[in-house]
Each structure stands twice: as structure tokens, then as C-alpha cells.
Protein backbone atom coordinates (compact mmCIF):
# COMPACT_ATOMS: atom_id res chain seq x y z
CA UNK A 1 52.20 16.28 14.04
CA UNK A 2 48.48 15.27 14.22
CA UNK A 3 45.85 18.02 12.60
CA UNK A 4 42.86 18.93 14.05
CA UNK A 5 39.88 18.38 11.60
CA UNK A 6 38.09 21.35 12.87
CA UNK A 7 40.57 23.76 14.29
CA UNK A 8 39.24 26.85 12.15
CA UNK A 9 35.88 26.95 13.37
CA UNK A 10 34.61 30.34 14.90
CA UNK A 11 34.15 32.50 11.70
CA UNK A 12 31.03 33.48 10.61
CA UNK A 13 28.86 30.64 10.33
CA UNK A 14 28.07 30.77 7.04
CA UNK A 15 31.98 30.56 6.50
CA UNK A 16 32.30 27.61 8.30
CA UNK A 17 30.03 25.90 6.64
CA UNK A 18 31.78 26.31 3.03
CA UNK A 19 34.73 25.71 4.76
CA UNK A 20 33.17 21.87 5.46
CA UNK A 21 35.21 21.44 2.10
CA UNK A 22 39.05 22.29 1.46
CA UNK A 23 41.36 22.18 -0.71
CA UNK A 24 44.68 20.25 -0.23
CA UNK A 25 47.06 20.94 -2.99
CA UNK A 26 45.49 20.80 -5.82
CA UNK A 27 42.80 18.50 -4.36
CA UNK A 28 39.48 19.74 -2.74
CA UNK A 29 38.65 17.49 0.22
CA UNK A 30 35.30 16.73 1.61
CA UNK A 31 35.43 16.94 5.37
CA UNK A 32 31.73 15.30 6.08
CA UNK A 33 31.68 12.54 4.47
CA UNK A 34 29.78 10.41 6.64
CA UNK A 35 27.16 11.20 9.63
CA UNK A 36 29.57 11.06 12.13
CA UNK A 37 31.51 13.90 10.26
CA UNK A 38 28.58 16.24 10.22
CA UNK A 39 27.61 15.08 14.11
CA UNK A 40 31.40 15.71 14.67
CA UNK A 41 31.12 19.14 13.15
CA UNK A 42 27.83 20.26 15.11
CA UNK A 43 29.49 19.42 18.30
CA UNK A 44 32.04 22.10 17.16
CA UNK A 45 29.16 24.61 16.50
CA UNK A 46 27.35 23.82 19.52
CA UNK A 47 25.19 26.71 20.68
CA UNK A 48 25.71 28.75 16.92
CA UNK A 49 23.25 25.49 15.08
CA UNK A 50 20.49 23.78 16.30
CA UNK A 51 21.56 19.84 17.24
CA UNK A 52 19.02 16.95 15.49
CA UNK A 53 18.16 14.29 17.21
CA UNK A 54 19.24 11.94 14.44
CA UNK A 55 22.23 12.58 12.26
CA UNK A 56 21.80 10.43 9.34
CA UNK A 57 22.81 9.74 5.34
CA UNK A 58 19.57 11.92 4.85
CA UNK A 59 20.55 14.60 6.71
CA UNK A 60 24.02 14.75 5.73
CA UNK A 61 22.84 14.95 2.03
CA UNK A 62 20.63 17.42 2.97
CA UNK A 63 23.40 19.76 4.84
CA UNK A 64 25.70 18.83 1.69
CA UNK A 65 23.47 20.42 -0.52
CA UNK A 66 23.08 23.35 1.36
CA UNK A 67 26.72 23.99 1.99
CA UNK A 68 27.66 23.09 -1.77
CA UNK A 69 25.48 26.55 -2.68
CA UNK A 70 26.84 28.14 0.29
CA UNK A 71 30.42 27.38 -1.75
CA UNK A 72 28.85 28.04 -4.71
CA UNK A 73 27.91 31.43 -3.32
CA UNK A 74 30.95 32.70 -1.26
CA UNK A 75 33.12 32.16 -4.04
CA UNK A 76 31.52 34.19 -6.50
CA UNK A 77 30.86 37.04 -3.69
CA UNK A 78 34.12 36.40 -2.67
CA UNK A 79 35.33 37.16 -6.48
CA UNK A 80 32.75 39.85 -7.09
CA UNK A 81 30.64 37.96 -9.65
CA UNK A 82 27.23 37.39 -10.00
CA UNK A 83 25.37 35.26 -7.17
CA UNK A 84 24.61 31.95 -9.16
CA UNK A 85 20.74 32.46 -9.48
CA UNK A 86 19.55 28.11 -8.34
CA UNK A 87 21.83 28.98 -5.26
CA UNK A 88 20.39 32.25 -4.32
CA UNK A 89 16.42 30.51 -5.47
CA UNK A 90 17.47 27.73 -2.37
CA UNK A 91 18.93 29.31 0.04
CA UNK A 92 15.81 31.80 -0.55
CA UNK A 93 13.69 28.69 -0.32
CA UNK A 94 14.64 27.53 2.74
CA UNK A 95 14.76 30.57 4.46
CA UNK A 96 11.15 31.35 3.58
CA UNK A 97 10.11 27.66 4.75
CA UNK A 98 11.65 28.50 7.73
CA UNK A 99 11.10 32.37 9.18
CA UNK A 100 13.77 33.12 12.09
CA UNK A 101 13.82 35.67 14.94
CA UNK A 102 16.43 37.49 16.08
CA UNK A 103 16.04 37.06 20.31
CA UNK A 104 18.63 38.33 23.02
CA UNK A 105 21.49 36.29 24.20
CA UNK A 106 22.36 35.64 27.75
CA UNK A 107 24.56 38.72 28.05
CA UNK A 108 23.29 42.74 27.09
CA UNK A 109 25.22 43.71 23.54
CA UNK A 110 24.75 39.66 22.05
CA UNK A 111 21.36 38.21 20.72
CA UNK A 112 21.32 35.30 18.30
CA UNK A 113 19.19 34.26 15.74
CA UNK A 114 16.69 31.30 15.91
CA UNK A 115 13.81 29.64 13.91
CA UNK A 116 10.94 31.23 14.75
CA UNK A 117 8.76 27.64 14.89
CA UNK A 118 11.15 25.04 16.40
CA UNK A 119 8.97 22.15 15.61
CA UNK A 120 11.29 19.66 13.10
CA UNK A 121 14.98 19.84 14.76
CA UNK A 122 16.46 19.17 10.95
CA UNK A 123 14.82 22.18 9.40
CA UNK A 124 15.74 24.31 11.99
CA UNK A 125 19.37 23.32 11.44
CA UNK A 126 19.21 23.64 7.40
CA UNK A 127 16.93 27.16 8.70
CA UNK A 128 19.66 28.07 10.76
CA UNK A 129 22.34 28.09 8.34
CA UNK A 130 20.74 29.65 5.35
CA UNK A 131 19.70 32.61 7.70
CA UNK A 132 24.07 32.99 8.14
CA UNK A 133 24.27 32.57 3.95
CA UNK A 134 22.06 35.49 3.71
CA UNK A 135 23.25 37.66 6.98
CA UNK A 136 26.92 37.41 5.55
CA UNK A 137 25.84 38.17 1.80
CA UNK A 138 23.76 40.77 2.46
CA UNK A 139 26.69 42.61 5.09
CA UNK A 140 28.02 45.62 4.20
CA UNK A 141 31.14 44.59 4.82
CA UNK A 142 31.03 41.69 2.42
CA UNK A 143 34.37 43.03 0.92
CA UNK A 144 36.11 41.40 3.63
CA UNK A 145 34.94 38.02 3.02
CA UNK A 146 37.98 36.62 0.66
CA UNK A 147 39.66 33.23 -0.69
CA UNK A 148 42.70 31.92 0.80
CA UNK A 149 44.48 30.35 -2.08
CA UNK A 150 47.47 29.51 -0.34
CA UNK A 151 48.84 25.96 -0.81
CA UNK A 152 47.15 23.28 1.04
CA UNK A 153 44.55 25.83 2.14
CA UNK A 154 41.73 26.77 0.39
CA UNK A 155 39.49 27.92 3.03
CA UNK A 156 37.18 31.39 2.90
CA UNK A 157 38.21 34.09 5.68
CA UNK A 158 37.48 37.34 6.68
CA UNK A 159 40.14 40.20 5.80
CA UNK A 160 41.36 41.55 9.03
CA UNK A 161 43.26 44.46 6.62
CA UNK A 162 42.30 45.37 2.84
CA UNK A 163 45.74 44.05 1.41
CA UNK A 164 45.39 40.44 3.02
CA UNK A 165 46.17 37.70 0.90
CA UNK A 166 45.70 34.30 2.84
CA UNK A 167 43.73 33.62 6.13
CA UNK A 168 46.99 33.51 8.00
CA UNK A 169 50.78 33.94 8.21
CA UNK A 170 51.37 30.38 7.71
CA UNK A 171 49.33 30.56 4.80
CA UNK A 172 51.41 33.38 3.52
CA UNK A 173 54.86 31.53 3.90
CA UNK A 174 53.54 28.36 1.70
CA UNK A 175 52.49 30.65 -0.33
CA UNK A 176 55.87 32.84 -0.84
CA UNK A 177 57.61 29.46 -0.73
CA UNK A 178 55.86 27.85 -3.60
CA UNK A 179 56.53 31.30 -5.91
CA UNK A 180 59.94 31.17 -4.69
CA UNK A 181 60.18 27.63 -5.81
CA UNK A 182 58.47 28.05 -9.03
CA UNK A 183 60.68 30.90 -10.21
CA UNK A 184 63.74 28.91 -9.18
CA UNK A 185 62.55 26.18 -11.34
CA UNK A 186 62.40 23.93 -8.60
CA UNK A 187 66.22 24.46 -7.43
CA UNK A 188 67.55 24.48 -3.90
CA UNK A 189 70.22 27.04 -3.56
CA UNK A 190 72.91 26.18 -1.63
């Protein structure tokens, strides 16, 4: 069974972007590790980013920086600790650099947020992203945001109730499965 790289995408943006990085076992796995990841990836997000004309090793260091203080952030929000200050100072940074506007969408009840001076396509897209670190952080319902630590998993989710665990029942079952295993000792009963 083949898995799709990017079959997850569709939460909040600022989610999928720290979820660019999973874990796998014990493992954390870079998804973008090369241009054609992070062109890949904004194909997948086309219409919630802006799309650069050039995706390059620049840009992709760039966005990696960015999404490593997106991680840095959702975790500790995520576990109800402080926001790591150099995180918040660049996300702050960039934002500033960058003002956005909030315009309507196609549709009455949707409007989306763009940069308010769409002159250098790459800032725009680093703009566009720190705007979604900041409009998830500062939600009210940030208590939703959580961890999956599931097995194999490792990705950040929204709750859908306030006693969810992982990001999905598959999750769940790995989960229960490795406990099971571990109080066992590793057994198979037969």
C-alpha cells in the first residue's frame, strides 16, 4: 500500500505547515527536503499560499526556518508552555515586514487573508504563513490545537472533542496496540 505524502493537508494552515515534519516511530522525518518537496507541497495549498515563481534551495531554507518556529511554537502552545521568545520575535518580524488584509472570498460568509503589497512573490508566501502562526495562536480556541503522539504519527491536529487523544481512529488503535504490547512484554497471546 503506497502513502500519500500529503494526504493530511486541509487543517489550519499554520498546522500544515508544522506538520511539513513528522515523526515515524521514534524518528522525526523531514518531508521538504528538496525544492521540489516544498513546490510539491504548495501545489497542495494552492489558493490558501501565494505560489513563487522560483522554488529554490533559498527559498526552501527560508520556508524551513519559518516552519521550524512554527514547530517550535505549536508544540509549546500545544503543551501550554511558554511561547519560545526568538520564535515569537520572527514570526513577529515577518509579519510586520509584511502587513496583510483580510479581503472577501468569492462566496458571502468566506474572505481570506492576503499581503497587503504583493510586490516580491517569496515574501508574500513567508507573509502568508506567519499571518496563520499568529491567527491560530492568538484563537480563542487554541485549546483545541493538540499533539498526536500516536505511533508513527506525530502530526498537530485540532480536537474535534475535549477528551481526544490522537488526530484519528487509526491513530488511536496503534496507539492502544503498542500499550497493549508493552504491558504484555512483547507476547502474542494465543
Amino acid at each position: 500500500m503506497t502513502e500519500t505524502k500529503w494526504n493530511w493537508l486541509g487543517d489550519h494552515l499554520a498546522v500544515d505547515l508544522a506538520n511539513t515534519v513528522i515523526r515515524r516511530g521514534s524518528i522525526m522525518t523531514e518531508l521538504l527536503n528538496e525544492p521540489g518537496d516544498l513546490a510539491e507541497w504548495l501545489e497542495h495549498e494552492c489558493g490558501r499560499v501565494p505560489y513563487p515563481e522560483v522554488v529554490d534551495a533559498a527559498l526552501l531554507e527560508t520556508f524551513l526556518e519559518l516552519r521550524d518556529d512554527a514547530l517550535a511554537l505549536l508544540r509549546a502552545a500545544s503543551e501550554e508552555k511558554a511561547l519560545p521568545p526568538t520564535a515569537v520575535a520572527n514570526v513577529n518580524a515577518i509579519v510586520s515586514r509584511m502587513p496583510m488584509a483580510r479581503v472577501l472570498g468569492k462566496h458571502a460568509g468566506s474572505a481570506i487573508t492576503v499581503p497587503a503589497h504583493a510586490e516580491d512573490p517569496r515574501q508574500n508566501l513567508l507573509a502568508t504563513l506567519a499571518d496563520a502562526i499568529v491567527d491560530l495562536l492568538g484563537e480563542r480556541q487554541l485549546h483545541h490545537l493538540a499533539f498526536c503522539d500516536a505511533p508513527s504519527c506525530g502530526q498537530f491536529f485540532h480536537r474535534q472533542r475535549p477528551n481526544q487523544h490522537w488526530c484519528c481512529s487509526a491513530c488511536g488503535d496503534r496507539a492502544r496496540a503498542a500499550r497493549h504490547q508493552k504491558r504484555s512484554g512483547g507476547r502474542h497471546e494465543s
